[in-house]
N, C-alpha and C. Protein backbone atom coordinates (compact mmCIF):
# COMPACT_ATOMS: atom_id res chain seq x y z
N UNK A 1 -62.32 26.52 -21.25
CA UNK A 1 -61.75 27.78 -20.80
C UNK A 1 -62.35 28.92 -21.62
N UNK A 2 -62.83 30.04 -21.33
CA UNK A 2 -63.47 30.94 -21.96
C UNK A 2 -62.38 31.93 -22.40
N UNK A 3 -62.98 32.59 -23.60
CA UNK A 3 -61.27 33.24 -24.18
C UNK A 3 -61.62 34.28 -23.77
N UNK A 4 -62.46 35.31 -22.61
CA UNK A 4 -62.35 36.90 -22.20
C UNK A 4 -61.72 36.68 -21.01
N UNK A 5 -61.54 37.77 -20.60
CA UNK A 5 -60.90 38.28 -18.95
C UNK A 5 -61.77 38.21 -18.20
N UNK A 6 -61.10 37.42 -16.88
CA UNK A 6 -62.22 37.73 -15.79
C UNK A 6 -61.91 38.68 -14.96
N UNK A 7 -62.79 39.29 -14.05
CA UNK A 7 -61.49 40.52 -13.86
C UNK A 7 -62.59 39.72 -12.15
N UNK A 8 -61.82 39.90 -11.02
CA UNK A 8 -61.90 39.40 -9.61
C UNK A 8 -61.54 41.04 -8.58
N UNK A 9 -62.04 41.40 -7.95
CA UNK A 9 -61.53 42.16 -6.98
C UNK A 9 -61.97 42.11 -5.45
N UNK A 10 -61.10 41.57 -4.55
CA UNK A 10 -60.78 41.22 -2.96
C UNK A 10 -60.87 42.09 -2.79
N UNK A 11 -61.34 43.07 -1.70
CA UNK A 11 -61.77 44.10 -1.31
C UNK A 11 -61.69 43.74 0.80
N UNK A 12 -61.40 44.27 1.39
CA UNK A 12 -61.73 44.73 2.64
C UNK A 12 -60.75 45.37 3.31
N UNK A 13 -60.71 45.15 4.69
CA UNK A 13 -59.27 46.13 5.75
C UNK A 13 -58.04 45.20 6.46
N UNK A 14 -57.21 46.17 6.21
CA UNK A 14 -56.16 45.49 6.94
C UNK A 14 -55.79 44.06 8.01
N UNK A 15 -55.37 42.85 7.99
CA UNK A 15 -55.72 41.96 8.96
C UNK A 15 -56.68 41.18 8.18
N UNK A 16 -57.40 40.92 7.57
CA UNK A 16 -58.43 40.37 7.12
C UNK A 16 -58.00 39.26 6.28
N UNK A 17 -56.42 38.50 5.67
CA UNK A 17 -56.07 37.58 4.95
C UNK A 17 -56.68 38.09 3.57
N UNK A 18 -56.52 39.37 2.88
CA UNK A 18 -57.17 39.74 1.71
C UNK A 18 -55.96 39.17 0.81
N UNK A 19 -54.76 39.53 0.91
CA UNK A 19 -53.49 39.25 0.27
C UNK A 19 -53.04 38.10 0.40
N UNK A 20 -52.93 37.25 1.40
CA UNK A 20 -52.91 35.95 1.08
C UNK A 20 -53.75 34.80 0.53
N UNK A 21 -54.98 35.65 0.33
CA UNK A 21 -56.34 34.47 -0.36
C UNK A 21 -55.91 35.36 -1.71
N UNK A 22 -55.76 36.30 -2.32
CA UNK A 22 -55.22 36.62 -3.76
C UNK A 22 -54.03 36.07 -4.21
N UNK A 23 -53.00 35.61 -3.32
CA UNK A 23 -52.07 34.31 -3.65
C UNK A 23 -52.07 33.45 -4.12
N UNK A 24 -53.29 32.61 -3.20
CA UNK A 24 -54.00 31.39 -3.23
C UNK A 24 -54.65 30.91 -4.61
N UNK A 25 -55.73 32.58 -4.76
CA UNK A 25 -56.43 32.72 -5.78
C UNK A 25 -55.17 32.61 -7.45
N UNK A 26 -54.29 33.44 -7.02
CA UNK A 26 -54.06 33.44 -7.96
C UNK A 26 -52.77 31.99 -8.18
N UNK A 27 -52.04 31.71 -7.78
CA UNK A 27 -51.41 30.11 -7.64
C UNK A 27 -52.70 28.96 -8.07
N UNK A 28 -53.50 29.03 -7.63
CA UNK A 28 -54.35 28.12 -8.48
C UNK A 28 -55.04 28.25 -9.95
N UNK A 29 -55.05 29.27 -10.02
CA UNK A 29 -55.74 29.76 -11.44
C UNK A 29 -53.99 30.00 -12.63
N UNK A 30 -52.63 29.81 -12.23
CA UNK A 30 -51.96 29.57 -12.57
C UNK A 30 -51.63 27.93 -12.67
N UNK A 31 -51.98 27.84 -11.74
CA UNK A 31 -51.61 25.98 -12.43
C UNK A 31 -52.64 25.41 -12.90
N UNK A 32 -54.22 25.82 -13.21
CA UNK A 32 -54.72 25.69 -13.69
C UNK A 32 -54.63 26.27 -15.42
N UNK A 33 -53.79 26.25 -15.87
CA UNK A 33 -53.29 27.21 -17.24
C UNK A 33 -53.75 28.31 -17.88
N UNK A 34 -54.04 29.11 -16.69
CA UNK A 34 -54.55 30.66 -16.89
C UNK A 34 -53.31 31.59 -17.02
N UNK A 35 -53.25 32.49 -17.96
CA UNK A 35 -52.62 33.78 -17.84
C UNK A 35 -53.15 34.66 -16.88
N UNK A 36 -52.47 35.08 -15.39
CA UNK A 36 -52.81 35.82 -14.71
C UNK A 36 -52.13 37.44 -14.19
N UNK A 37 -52.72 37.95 -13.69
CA UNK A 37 -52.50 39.25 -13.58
C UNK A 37 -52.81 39.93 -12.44
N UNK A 38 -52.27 40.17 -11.49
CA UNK A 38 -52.70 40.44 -10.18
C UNK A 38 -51.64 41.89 -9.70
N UNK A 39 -53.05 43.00 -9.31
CA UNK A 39 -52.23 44.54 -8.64
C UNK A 39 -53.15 44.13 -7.13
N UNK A 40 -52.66 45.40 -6.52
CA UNK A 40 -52.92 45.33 -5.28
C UNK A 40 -52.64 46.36 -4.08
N UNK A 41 -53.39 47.18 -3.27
CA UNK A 41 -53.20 48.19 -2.56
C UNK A 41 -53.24 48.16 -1.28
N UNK A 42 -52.76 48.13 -0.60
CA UNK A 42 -52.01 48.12 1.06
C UNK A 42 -51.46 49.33 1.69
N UNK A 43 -51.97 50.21 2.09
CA UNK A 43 -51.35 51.42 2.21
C UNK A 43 -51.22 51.05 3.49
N UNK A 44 -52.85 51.54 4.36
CA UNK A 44 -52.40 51.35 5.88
C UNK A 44 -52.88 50.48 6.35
N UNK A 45 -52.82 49.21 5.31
CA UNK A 45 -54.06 47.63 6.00
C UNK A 45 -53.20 47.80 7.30
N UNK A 46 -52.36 47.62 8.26
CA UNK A 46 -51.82 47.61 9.60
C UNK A 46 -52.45 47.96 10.68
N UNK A 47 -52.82 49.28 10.10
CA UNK A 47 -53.89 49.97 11.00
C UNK A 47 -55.51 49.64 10.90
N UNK A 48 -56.01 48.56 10.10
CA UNK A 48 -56.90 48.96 9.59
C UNK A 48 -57.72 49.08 8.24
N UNK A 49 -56.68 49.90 7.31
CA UNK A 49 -56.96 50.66 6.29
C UNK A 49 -57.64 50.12 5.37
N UNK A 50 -58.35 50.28 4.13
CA UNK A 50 -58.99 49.86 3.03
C UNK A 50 -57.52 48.52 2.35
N UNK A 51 -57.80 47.44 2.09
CA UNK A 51 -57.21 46.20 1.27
C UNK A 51 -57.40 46.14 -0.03
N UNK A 52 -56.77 46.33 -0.82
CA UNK A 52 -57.63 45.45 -2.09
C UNK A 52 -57.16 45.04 -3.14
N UNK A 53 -57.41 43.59 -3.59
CA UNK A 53 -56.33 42.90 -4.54
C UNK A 53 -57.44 42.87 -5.79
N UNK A 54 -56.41 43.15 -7.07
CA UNK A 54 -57.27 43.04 -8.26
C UNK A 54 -56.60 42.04 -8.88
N UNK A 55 -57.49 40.48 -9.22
CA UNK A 55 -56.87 39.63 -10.00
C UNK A 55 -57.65 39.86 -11.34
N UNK A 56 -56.47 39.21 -12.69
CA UNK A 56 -57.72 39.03 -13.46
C UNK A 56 -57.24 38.14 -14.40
N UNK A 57 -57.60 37.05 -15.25
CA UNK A 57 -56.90 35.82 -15.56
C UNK A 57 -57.65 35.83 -16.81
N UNK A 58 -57.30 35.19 -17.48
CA UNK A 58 -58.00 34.61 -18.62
C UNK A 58 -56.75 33.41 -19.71
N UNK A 59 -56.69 33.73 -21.00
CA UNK A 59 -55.97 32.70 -22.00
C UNK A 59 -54.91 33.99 -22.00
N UNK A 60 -55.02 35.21 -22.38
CA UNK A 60 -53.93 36.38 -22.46
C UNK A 60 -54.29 37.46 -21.94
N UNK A 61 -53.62 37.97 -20.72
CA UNK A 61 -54.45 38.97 -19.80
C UNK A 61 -53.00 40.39 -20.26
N UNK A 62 -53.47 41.23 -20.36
CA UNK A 62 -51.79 41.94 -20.67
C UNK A 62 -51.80 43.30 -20.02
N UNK A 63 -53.16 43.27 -18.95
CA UNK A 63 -52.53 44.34 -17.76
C UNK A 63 -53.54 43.73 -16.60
N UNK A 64 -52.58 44.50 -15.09
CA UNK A 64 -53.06 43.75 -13.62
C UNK A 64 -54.29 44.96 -13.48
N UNK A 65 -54.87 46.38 -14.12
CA UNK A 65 -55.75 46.79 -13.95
C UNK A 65 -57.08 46.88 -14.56
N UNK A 66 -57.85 46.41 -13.67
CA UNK A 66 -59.29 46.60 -14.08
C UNK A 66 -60.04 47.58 -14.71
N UNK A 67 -60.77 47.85 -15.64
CA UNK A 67 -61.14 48.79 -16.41
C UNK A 67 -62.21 49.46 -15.25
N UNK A 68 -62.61 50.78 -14.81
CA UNK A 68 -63.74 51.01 -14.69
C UNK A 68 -65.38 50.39 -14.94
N UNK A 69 -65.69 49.59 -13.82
CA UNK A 69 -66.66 49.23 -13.90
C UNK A 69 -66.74 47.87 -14.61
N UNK A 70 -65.72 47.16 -14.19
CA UNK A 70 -65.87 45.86 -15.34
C UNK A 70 -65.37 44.94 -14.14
N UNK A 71 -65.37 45.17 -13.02
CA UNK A 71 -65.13 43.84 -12.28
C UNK A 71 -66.53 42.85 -11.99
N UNK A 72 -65.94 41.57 -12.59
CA UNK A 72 -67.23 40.60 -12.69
C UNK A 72 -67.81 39.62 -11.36
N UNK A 73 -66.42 39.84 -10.61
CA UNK A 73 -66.76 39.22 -8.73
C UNK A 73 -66.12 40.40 -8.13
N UNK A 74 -66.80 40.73 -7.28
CA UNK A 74 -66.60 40.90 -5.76
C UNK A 74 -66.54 40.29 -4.83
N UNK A 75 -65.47 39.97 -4.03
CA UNK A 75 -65.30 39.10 -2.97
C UNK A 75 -64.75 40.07 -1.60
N UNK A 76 -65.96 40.66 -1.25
CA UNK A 76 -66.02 41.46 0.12
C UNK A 76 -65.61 41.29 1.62
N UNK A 77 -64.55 41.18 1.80
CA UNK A 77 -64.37 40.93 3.01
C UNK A 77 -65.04 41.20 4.47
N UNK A 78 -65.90 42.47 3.82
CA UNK A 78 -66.02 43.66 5.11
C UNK A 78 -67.66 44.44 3.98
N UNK A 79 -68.48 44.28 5.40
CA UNK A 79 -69.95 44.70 4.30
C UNK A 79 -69.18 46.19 3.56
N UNK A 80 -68.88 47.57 4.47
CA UNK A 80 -68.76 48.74 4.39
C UNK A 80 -67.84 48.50 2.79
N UNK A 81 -66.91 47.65 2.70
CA UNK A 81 -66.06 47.76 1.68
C UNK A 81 -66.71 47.19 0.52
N UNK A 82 -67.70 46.18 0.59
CA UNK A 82 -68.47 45.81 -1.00
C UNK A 82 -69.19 47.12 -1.33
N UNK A 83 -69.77 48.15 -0.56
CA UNK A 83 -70.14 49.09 -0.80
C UNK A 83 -69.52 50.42 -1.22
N UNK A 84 -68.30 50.59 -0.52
CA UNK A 84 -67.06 51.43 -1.19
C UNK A 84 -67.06 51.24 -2.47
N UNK A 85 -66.39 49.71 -2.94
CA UNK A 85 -66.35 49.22 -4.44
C UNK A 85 -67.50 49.21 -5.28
N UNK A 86 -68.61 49.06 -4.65
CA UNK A 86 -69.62 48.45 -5.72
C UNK A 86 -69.65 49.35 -7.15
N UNK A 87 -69.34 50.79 -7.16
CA UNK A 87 -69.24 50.88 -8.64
C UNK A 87 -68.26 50.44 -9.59
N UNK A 88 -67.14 49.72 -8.93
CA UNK A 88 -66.13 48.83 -10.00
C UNK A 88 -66.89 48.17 -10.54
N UNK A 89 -68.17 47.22 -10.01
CA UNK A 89 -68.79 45.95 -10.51
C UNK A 89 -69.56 46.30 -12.04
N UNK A 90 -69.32 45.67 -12.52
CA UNK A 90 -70.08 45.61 -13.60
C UNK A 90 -71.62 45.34 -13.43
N UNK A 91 -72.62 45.80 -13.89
CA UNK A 91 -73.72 45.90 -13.55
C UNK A 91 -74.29 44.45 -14.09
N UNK A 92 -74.67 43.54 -13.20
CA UNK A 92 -75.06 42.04 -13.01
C UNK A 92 -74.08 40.90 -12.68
N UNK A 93 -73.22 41.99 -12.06
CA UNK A 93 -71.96 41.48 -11.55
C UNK A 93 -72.28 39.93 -10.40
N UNK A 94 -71.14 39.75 -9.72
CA UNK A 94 -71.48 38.72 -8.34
C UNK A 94 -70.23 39.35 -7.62
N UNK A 95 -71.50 39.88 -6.29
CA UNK A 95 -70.72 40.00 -5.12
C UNK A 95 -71.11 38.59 -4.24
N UNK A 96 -69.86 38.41 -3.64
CA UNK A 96 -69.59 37.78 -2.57
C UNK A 96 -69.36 38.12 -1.16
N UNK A 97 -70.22 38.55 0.32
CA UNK A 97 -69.67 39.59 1.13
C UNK A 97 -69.90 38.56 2.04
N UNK A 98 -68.98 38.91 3.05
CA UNK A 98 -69.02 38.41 4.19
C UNK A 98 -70.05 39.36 5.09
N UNK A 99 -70.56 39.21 6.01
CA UNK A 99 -71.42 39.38 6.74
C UNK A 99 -71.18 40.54 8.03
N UNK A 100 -69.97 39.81 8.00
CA UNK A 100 -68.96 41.19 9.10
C UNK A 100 -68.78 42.64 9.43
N UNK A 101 -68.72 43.40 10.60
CA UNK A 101 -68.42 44.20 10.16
C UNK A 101 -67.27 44.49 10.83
N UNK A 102 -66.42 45.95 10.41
CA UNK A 102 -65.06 45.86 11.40
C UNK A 102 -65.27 47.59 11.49
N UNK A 103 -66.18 48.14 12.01
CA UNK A 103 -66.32 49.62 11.99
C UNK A 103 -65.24 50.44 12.13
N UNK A 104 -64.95 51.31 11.42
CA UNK A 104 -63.65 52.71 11.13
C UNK A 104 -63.80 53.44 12.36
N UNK A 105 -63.06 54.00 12.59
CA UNK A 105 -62.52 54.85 13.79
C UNK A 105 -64.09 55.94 14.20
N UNK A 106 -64.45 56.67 12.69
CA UNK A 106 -65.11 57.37 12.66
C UNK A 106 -66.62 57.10 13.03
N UNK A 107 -66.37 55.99 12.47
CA UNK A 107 -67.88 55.66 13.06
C UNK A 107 -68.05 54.61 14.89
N UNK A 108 -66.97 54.10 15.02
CA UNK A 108 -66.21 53.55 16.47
C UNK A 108 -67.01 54.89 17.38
N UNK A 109 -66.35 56.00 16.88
CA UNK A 109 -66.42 57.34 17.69
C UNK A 109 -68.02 58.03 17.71
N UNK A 110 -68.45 57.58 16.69
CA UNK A 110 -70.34 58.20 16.57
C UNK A 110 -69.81 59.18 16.13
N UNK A 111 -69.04 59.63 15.12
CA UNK A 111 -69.26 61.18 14.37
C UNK A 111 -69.76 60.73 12.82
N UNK A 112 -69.90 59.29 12.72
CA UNK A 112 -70.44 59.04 11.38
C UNK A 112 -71.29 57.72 11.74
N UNK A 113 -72.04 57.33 10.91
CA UNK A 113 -73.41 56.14 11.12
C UNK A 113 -73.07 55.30 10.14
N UNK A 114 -72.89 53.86 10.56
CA UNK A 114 -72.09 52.78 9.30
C UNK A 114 -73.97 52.96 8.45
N UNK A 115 -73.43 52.51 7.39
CA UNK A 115 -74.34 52.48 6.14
C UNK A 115 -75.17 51.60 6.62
N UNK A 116 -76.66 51.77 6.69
CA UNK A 116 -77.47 50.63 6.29
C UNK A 116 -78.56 50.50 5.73
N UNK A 117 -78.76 48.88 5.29
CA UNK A 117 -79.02 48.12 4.39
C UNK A 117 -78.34 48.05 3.49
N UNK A 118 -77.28 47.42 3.88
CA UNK A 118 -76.08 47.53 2.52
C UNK A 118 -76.19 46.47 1.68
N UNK A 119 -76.93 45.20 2.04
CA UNK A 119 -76.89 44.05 1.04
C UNK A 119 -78.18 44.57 -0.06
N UNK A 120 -79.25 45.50 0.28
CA UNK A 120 -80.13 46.13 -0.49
C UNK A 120 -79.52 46.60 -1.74
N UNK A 121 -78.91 47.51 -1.18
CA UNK A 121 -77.64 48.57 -2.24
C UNK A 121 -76.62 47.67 -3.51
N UNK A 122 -76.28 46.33 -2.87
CA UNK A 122 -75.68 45.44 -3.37
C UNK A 122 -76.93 45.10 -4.24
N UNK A 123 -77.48 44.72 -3.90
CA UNK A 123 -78.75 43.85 -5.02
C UNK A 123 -79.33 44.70 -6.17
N UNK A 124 -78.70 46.05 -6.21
CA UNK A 124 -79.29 46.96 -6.77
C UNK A 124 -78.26 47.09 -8.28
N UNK A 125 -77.08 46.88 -7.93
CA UNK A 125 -76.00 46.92 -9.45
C UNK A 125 -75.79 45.27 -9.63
N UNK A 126 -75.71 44.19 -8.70
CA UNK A 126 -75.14 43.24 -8.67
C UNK A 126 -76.40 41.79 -9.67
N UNK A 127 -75.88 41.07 -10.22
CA UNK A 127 -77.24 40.56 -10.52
C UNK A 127 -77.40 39.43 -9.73
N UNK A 128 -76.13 38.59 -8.94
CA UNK A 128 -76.33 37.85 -7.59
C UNK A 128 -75.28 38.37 -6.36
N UNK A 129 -75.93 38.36 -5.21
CA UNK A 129 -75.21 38.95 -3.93
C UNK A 129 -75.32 37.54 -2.98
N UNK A 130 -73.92 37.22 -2.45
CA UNK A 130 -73.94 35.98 -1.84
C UNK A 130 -73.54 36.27 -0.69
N UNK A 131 -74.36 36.26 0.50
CA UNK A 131 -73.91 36.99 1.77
C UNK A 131 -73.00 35.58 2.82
N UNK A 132 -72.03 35.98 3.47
CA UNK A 132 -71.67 34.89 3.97
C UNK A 132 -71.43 35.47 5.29
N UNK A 133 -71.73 34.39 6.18
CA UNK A 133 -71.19 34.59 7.77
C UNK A 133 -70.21 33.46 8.06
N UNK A 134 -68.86 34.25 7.00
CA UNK A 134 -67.08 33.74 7.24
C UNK A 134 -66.71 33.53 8.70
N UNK A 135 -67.12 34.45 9.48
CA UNK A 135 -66.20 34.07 10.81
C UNK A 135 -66.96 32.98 11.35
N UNK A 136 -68.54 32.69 11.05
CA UNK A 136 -68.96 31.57 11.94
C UNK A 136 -68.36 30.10 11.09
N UNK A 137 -68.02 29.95 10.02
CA UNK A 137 -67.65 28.50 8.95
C UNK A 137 -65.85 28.66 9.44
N UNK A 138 -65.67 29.80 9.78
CA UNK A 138 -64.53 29.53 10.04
C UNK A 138 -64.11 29.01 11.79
N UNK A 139 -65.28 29.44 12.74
CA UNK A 139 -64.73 28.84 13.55
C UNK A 139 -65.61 27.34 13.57
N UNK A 140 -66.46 27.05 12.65
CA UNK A 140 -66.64 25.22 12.72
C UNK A 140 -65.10 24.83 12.11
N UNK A 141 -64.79 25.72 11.85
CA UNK A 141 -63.73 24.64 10.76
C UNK A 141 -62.04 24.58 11.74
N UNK A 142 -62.06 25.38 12.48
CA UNK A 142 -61.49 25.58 13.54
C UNK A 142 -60.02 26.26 13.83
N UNK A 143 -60.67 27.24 13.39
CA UNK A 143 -59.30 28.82 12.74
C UNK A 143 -60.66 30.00 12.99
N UNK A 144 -60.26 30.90 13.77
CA UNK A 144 -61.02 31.71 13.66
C UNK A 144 -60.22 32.52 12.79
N UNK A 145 -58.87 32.61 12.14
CA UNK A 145 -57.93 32.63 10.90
C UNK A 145 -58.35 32.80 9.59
N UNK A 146 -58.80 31.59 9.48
CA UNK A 146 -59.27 30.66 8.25
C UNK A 146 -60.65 31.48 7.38
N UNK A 147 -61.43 32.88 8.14
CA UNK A 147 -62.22 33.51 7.40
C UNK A 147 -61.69 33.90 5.98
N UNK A 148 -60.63 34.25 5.69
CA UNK A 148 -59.98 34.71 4.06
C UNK A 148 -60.35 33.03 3.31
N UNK A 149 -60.12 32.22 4.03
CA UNK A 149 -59.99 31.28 2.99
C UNK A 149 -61.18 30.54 2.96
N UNK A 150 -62.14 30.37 4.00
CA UNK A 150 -64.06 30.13 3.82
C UNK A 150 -64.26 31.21 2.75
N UNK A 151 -63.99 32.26 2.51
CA UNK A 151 -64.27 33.08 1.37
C UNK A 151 -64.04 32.69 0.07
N UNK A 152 -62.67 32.11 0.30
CA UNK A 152 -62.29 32.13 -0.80
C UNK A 152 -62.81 30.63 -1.73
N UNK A 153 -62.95 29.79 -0.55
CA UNK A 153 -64.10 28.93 -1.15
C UNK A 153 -65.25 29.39 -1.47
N UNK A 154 -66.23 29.85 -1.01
CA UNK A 154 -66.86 30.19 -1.86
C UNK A 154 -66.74 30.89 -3.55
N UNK A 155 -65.78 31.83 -3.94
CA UNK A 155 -65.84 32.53 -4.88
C UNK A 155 -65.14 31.40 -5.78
N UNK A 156 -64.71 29.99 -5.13
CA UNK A 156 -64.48 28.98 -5.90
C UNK A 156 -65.79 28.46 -6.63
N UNK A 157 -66.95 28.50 -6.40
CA UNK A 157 -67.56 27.88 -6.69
C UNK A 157 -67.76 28.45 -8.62
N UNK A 158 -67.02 29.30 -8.95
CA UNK A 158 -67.55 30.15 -9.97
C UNK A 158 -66.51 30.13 -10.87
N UNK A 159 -65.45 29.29 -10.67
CA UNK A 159 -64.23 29.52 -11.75
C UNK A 159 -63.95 27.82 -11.80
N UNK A 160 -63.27 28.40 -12.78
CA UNK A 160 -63.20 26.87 -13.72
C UNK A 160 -61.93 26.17 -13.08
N UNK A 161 -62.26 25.70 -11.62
CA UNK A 161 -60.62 25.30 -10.98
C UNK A 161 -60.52 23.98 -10.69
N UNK A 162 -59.86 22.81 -10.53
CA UNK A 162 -60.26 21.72 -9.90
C UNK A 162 -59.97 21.27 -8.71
N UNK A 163 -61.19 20.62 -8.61
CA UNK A 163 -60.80 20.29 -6.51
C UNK A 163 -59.53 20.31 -6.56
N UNK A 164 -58.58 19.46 -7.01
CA UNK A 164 -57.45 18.56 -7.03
C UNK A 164 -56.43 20.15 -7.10
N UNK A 165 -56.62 20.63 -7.70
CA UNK A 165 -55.49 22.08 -8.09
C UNK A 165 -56.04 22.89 -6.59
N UNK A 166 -56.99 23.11 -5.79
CA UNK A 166 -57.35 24.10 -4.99
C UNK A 166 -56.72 23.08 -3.68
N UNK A 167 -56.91 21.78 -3.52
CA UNK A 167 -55.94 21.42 -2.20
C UNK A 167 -54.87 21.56 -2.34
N UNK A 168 -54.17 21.44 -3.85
CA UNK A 168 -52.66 21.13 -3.96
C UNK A 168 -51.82 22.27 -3.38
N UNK A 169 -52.75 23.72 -4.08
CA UNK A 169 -52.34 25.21 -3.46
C UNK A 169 -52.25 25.02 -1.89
N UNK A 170 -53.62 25.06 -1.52
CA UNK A 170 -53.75 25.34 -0.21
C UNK A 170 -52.65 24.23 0.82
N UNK A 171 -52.78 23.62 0.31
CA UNK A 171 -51.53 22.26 1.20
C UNK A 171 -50.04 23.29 1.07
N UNK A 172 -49.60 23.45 -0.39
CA UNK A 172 -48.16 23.83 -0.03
C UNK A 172 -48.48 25.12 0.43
N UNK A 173 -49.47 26.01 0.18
CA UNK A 173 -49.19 27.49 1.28
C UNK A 173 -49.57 27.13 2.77
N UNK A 174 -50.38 26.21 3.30
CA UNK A 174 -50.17 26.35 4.88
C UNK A 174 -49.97 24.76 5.31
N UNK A 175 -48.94 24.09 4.41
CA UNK A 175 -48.32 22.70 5.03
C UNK A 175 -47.36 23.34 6.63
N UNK A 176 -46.85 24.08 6.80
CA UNK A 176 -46.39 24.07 8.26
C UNK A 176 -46.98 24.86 9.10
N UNK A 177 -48.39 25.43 8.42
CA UNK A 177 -49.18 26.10 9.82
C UNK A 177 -50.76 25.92 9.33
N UNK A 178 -51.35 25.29 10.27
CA UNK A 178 -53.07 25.00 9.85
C UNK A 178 -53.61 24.93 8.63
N UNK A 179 -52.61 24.03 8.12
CA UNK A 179 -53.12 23.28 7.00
C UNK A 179 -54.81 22.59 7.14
N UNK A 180 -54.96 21.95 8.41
CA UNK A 180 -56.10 20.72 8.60
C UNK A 180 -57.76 22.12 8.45
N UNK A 181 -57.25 22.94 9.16
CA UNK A 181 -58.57 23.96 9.57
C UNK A 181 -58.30 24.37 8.10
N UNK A 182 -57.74 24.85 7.39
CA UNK A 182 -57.61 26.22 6.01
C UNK A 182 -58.29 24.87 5.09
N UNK A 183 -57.72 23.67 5.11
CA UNK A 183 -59.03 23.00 4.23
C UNK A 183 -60.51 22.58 4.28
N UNK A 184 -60.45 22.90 5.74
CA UNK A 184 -62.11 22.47 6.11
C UNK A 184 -62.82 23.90 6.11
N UNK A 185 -62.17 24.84 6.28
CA UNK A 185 -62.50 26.41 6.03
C UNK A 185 -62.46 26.84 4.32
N UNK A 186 -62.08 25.97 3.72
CA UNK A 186 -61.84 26.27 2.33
C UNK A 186 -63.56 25.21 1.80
N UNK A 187 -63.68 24.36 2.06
CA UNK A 187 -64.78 22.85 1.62
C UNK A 187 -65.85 23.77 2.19
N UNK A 188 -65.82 24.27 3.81
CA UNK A 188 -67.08 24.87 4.12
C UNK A 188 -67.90 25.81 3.30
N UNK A 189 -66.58 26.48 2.70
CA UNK A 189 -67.21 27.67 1.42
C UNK A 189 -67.64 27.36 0.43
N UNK A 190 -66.72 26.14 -0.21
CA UNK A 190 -67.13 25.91 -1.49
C UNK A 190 -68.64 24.92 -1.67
N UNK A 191 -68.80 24.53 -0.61
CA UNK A 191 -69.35 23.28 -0.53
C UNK A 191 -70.51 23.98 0.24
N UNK A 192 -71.64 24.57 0.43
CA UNK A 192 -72.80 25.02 0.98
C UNK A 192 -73.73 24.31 1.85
C-alpha cells in the first residue's frame, strides 16, 4: 500500500452512472483497507449537466478535496468533459476517456463547434491517455447500462484492488438488477 493520496476524479454529464461507479469505486477501495474520501457535484446531471465525483484514498486521507492540479486519474466519461477538467490533472497524470460524445445544447444548436482533437490536447498534460469505446464493451457485455462500470474496469487496472474485493462490491450493488452484464462489463474493462 503506498503511504500518499491518490486523488481519482469521475468527470462527465448527467445519466452517465458517474455516481454510482464512485460508490463502487469507493466500497471497494474501503474494504480493501483504504482511508477514503469522496465529494461530489450534481447540480443539473438530470438535464444533462456537468457530473463529477472526487475520490481520494490512501492510509490517512483527511479531506474529500483535491488540491489544484493534483488529480492523478481521470476517468472521463464524456471526451468534452476530460477536456473541461484536464487542468485538475497533474501533469503526467492518466486519463481514462471514453470515446463518446453527448453534445450540449449549444453546440446540438450550431452556435458553438464541439472541440477537436481532444485526445491530442489530452496527450499534451497527461503522461498516458487511455481512450475507450465504453458503449461498444458495454453492449458485448450486454447492458447498454453497464458503460459506468466497463469504465470503471478499466481505471481498475491501476489500483491496488483485488479481483475477489471488485466482484464482492459489484455483486452486492447490482445482486437484484444486472448483476450477470455489470460483471462482464466490469472484466471487459479491466481485462483488455
Amino acid at each position: 500500500m503506498s503511504n500518499r493520496t491518490t486523488n481519482i476524479r469521475l468527470a462527465g454529464v448527467g445519466g452517465q452512472g458517474i455516481l454510482v461507479a464512485s460508490e463502487v469505486l469507493c466500497d471497494a477501495l474501503l474494504e480493501s483497507g483504504f482511508d477514503v474520501k469522496k465529494s461530489e457535484v450534481h447540480g443539473m446531471a438530470q438535464r444533462g449537466g456537468t457530473v463529477n465525483s472526487d475520490v481520494r484514498f490512501g492510509p490517512k486521507v483527511y479531506s474529500p478535496i483535491i488540491p489544484s492540479g493534483e488529480v492523478d486519474i481521470m476517468l472521463a466519461f464524456e471526451q468534452m468533459e476530460a477536456l473541461r477538467y484536464l487542468p485538475s490533472l497533474r501533469a503526467g497524470g492518466i486519463v481514462i476517456v471514453n470515446r463518446q460524445r453527448i453534445l450540449p445544447s449549444v453546440v446540438a444548436s450550431g452556435k458553438v463547434e464541439y472541440p477537436s482533437d481532444i485526445e491530442a490536447k489530452l496527450r499534451e498534460r497527461a503522461g498516458e491517455v487511455i481512450s475507450v469505446d465504453a458503449p461498444a464493451l458495454a453492449k458485448e457485455a450486454g447492458s447498454l447500462r453497464s458503460v459506468n462500470i466497463c469504465l470503471l474496469g478499466v481505471l481498475s487496472r491501476f489500483l491496488e484492488v483485488k479481483d475477489e474485493v471488485w466482484e464482492s462490491v459489484l455483486t452486492e450493488r447490482f445482486r437484484n438488477k444486472g448483476l450477470e452484464a455489470n460483471l462482464r462489463a466490469f472484466a471487459l474493462g479491466r481485462n483488455p
